[in-house]
C-alpha atoms as a PDB file:
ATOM      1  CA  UNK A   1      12.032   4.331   4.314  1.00  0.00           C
ATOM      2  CA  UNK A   2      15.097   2.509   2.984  1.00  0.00           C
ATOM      3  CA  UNK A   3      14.251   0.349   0.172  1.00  0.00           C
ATOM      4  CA  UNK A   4      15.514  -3.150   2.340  1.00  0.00           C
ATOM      5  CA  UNK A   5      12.622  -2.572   4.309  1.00  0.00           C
ATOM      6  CA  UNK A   6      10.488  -3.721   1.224  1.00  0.00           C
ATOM      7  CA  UNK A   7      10.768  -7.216  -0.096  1.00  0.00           C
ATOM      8  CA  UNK A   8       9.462 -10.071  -2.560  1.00  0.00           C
ATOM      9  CA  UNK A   9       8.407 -12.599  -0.749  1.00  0.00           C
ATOM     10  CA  UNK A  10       8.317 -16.311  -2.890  1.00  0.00           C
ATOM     11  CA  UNK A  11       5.895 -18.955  -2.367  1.00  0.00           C
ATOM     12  CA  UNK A  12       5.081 -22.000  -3.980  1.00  0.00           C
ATOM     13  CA  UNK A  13       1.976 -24.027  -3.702  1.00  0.00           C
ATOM     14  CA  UNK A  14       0.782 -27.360  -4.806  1.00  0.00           C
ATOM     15  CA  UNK A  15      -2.081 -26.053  -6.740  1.00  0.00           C
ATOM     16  CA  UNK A  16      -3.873 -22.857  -8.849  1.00  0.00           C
ATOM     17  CA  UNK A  17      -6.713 -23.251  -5.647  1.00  0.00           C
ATOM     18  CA  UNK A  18      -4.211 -22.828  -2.973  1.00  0.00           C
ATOM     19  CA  UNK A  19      -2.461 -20.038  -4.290  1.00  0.00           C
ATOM     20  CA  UNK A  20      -5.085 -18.270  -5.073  1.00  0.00           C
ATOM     21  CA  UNK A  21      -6.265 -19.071  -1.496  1.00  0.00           C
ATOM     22  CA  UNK A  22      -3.666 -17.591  -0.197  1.00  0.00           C
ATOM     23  CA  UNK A  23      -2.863 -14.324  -2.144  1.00  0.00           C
ATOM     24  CA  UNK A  24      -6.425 -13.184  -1.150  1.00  0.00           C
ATOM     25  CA  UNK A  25      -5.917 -13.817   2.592  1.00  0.00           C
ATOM     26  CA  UNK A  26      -2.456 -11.709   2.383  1.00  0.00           C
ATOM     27  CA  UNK A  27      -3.988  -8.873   0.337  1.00  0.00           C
ATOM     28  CA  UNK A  28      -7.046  -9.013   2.814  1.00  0.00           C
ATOM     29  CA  UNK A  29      -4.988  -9.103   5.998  1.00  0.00           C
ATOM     30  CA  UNK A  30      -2.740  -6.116   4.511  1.00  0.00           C
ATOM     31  CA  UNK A  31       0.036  -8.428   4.659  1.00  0.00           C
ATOM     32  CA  UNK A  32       0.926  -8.104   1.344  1.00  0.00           C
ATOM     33  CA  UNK A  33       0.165  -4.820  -1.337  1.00  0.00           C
ATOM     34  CA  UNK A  34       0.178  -7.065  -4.654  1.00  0.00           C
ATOM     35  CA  UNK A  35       0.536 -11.294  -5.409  1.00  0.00           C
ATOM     36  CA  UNK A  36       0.932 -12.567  -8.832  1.00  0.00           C
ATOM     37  CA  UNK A  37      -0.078 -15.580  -9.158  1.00  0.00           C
ATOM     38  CA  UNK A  38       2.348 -17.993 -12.112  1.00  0.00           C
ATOM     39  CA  UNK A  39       0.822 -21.145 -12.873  1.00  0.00           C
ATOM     40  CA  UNK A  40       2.682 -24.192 -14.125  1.00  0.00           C
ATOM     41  CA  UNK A  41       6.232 -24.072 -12.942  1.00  0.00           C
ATOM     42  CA  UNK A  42       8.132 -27.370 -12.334  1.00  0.00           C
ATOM     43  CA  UNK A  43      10.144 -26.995  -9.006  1.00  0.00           C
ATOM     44  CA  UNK A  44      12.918 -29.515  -8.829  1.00  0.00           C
ATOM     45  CA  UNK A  45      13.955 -30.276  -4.500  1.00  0.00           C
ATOM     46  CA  UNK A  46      15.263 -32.752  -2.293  1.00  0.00           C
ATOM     47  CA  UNK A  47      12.800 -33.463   0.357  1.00  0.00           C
ATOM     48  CA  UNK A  48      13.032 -36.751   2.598  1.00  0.00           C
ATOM     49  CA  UNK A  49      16.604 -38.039   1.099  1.00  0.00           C
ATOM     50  CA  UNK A  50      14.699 -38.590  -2.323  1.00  0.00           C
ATOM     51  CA  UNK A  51      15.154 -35.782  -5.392  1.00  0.00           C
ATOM     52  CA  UNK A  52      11.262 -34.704  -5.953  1.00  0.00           C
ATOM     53  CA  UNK A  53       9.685 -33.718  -9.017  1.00  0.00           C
ATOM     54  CA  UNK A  54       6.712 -31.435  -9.184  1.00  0.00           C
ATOM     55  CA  UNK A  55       3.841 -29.386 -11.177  1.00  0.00           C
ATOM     56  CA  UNK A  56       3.559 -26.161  -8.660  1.00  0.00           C
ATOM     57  CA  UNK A  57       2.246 -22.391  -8.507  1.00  0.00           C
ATOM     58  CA  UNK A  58       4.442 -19.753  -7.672  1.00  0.00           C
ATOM     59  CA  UNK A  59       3.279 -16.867  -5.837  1.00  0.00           C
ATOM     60  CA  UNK A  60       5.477 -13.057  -5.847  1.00  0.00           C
ATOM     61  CA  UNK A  61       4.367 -11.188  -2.881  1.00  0.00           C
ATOM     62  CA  UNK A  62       4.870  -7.555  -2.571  1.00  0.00           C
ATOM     63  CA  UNK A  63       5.215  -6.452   1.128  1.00  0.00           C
ATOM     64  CA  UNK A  64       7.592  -5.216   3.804  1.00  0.00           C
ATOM     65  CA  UNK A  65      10.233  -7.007   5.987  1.00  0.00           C
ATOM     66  CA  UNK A  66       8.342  -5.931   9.548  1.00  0.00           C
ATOM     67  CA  UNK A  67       5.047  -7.954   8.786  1.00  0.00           C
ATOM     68  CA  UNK A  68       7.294 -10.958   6.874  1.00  0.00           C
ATOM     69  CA  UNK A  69       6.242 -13.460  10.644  1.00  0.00           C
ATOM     70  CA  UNK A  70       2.788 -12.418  10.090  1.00  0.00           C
ATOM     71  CA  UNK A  71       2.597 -13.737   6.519  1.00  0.00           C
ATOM     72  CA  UNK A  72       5.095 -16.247   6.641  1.00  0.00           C
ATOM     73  CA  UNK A  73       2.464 -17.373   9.877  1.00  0.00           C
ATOM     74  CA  UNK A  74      -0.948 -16.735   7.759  1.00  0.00           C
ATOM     75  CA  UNK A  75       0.846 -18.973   5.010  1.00  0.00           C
ATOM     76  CA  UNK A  76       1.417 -21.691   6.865  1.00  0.00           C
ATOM     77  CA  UNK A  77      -2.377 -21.786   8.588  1.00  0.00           C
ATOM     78  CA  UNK A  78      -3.254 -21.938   4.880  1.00  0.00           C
ATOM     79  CA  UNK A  79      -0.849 -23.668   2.992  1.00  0.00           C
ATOM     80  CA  UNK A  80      -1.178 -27.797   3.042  1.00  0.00           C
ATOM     81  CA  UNK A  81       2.766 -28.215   2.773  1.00  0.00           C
ATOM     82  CA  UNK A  82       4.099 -29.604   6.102  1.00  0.00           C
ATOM     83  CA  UNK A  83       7.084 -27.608   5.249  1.00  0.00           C
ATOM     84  CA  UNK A  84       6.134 -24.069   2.816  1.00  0.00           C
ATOM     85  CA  UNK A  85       8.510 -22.084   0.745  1.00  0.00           C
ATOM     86  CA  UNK A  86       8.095 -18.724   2.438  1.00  0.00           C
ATOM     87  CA  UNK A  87      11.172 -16.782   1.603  1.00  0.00           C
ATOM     88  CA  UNK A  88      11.804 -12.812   1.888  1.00  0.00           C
ATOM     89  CA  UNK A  89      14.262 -11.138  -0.765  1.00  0.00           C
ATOM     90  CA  UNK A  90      14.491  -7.706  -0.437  1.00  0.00           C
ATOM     91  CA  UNK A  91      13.514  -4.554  -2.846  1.00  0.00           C
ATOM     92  CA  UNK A  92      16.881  -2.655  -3.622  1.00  0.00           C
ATOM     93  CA  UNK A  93      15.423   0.015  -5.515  1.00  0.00           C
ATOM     94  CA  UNK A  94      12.183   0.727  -7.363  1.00  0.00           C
ATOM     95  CA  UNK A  95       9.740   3.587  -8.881  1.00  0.00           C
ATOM     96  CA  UNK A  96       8.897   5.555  -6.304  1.00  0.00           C
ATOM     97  CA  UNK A  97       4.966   5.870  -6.824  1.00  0.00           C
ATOM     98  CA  UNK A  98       5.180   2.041  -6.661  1.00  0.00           C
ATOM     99  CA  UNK A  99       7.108   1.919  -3.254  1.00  0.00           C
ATOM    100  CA  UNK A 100       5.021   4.699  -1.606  1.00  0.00           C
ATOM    101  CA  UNK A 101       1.447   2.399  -2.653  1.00  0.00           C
ATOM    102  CA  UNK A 102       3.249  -0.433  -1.288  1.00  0.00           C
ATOM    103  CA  UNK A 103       3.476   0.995   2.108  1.00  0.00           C
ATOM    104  CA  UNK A 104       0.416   2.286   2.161  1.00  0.00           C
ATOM    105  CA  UNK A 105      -0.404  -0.560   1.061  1.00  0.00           C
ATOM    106  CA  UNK A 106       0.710  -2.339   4.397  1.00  0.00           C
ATOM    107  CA  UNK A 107       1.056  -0.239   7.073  1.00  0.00           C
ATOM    108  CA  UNK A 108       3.097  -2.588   8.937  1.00  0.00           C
ATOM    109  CA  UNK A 109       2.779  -2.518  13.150  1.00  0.00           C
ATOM    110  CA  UNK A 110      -0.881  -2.634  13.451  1.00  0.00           C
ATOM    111  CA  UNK A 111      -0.594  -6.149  13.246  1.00  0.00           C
ATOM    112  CA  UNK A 112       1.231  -7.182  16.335  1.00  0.00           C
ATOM    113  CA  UNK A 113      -1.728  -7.350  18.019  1.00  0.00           C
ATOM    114  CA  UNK A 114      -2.853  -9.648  15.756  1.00  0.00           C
ATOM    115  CA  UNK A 115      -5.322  -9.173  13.440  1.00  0.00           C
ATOM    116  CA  UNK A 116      -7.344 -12.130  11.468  1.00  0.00           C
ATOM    117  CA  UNK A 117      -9.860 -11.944   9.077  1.00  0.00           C
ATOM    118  CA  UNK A 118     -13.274 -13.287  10.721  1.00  0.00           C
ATOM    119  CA  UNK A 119     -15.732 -15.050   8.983  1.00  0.00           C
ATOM    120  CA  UNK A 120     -17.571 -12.661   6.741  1.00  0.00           C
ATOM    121  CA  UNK A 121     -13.993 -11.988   5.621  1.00  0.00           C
ATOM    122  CA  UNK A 122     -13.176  -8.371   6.767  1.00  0.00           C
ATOM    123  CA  UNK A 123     -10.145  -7.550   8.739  1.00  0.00           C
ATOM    124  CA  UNK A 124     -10.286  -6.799  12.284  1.00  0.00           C
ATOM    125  CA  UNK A 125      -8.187  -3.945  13.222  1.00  0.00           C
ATOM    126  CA  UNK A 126      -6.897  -2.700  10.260  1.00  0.00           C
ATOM    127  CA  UNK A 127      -6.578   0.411   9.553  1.00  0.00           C
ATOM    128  CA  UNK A 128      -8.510   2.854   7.113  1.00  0.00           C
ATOM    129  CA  UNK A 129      -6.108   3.706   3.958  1.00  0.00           C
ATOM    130  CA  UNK A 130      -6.938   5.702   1.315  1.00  0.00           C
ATOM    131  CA  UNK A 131      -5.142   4.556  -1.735  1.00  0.00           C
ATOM    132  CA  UNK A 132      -4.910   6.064  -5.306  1.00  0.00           C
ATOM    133  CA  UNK A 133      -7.743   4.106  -7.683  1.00  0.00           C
ATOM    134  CA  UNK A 134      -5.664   2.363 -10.773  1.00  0.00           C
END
């Protein structure tokens, strides 16, 4: 697989809570292989003609450019920005052990027909992956 096909995803949140939230729903959903989590950062934007000011979390999301409108979509039933950062940059090279437990990691196509975690928190048709203990 070409390395494009892998990317960072950023994403900021309003709070430790939130992001946290969220990086467990993407890792759960096998959206995402890995999120760090990086408290305290001061993001500096224009939103509604007025230059804001704010205290965020940022969230690094490991996962692959053919599930990026499922997460970007699982962010945004999560996130409680009207408008979330959700942006893809892609992976132009990396160790391969890394890259090949990243798409193992998310196995991509499965979810087109649209997976969700249900209440007890397991993920409805996802697949089975056996992945190397760390």
């Amino acid at each position: 697989m070409p390395d494009s096909e892998r990317v960072v995803v950023l994403i900021t949140t309003g709070s430790i809570e939130e992001a946290d939230k969220i990086a467990q729903a993407l890792v759960e959903r096998m959206l995402a292989a890995c999120v760090n989590i990086v408290p305290s950062i001061t993001s500096v934007y224009r939103w509604q003609d007025e230059v804001q000011r704010d205290d965020e979390t940022l969230l690094i999301v490991k996962s692959r450019r053919d599930v990026f409108e499922h997460l970007a979509s699982c962010v945004k039933e999560l996130h409680s920005y009207e408008t979330p950062e959700v942006i893809a940059l892609p992976i132009v090279a990396g160790d391969a052990d890394y890259l090949r437990w990243l798409d193992r990691s998310v196995p991509g196509g499965w979810h087109a027909v649209g997976s969700r975690s249900d209440s007890s928190g397991s993920t409805r048709g996802a697949p089975s992956l056996s992945l190397p203990s760390q």
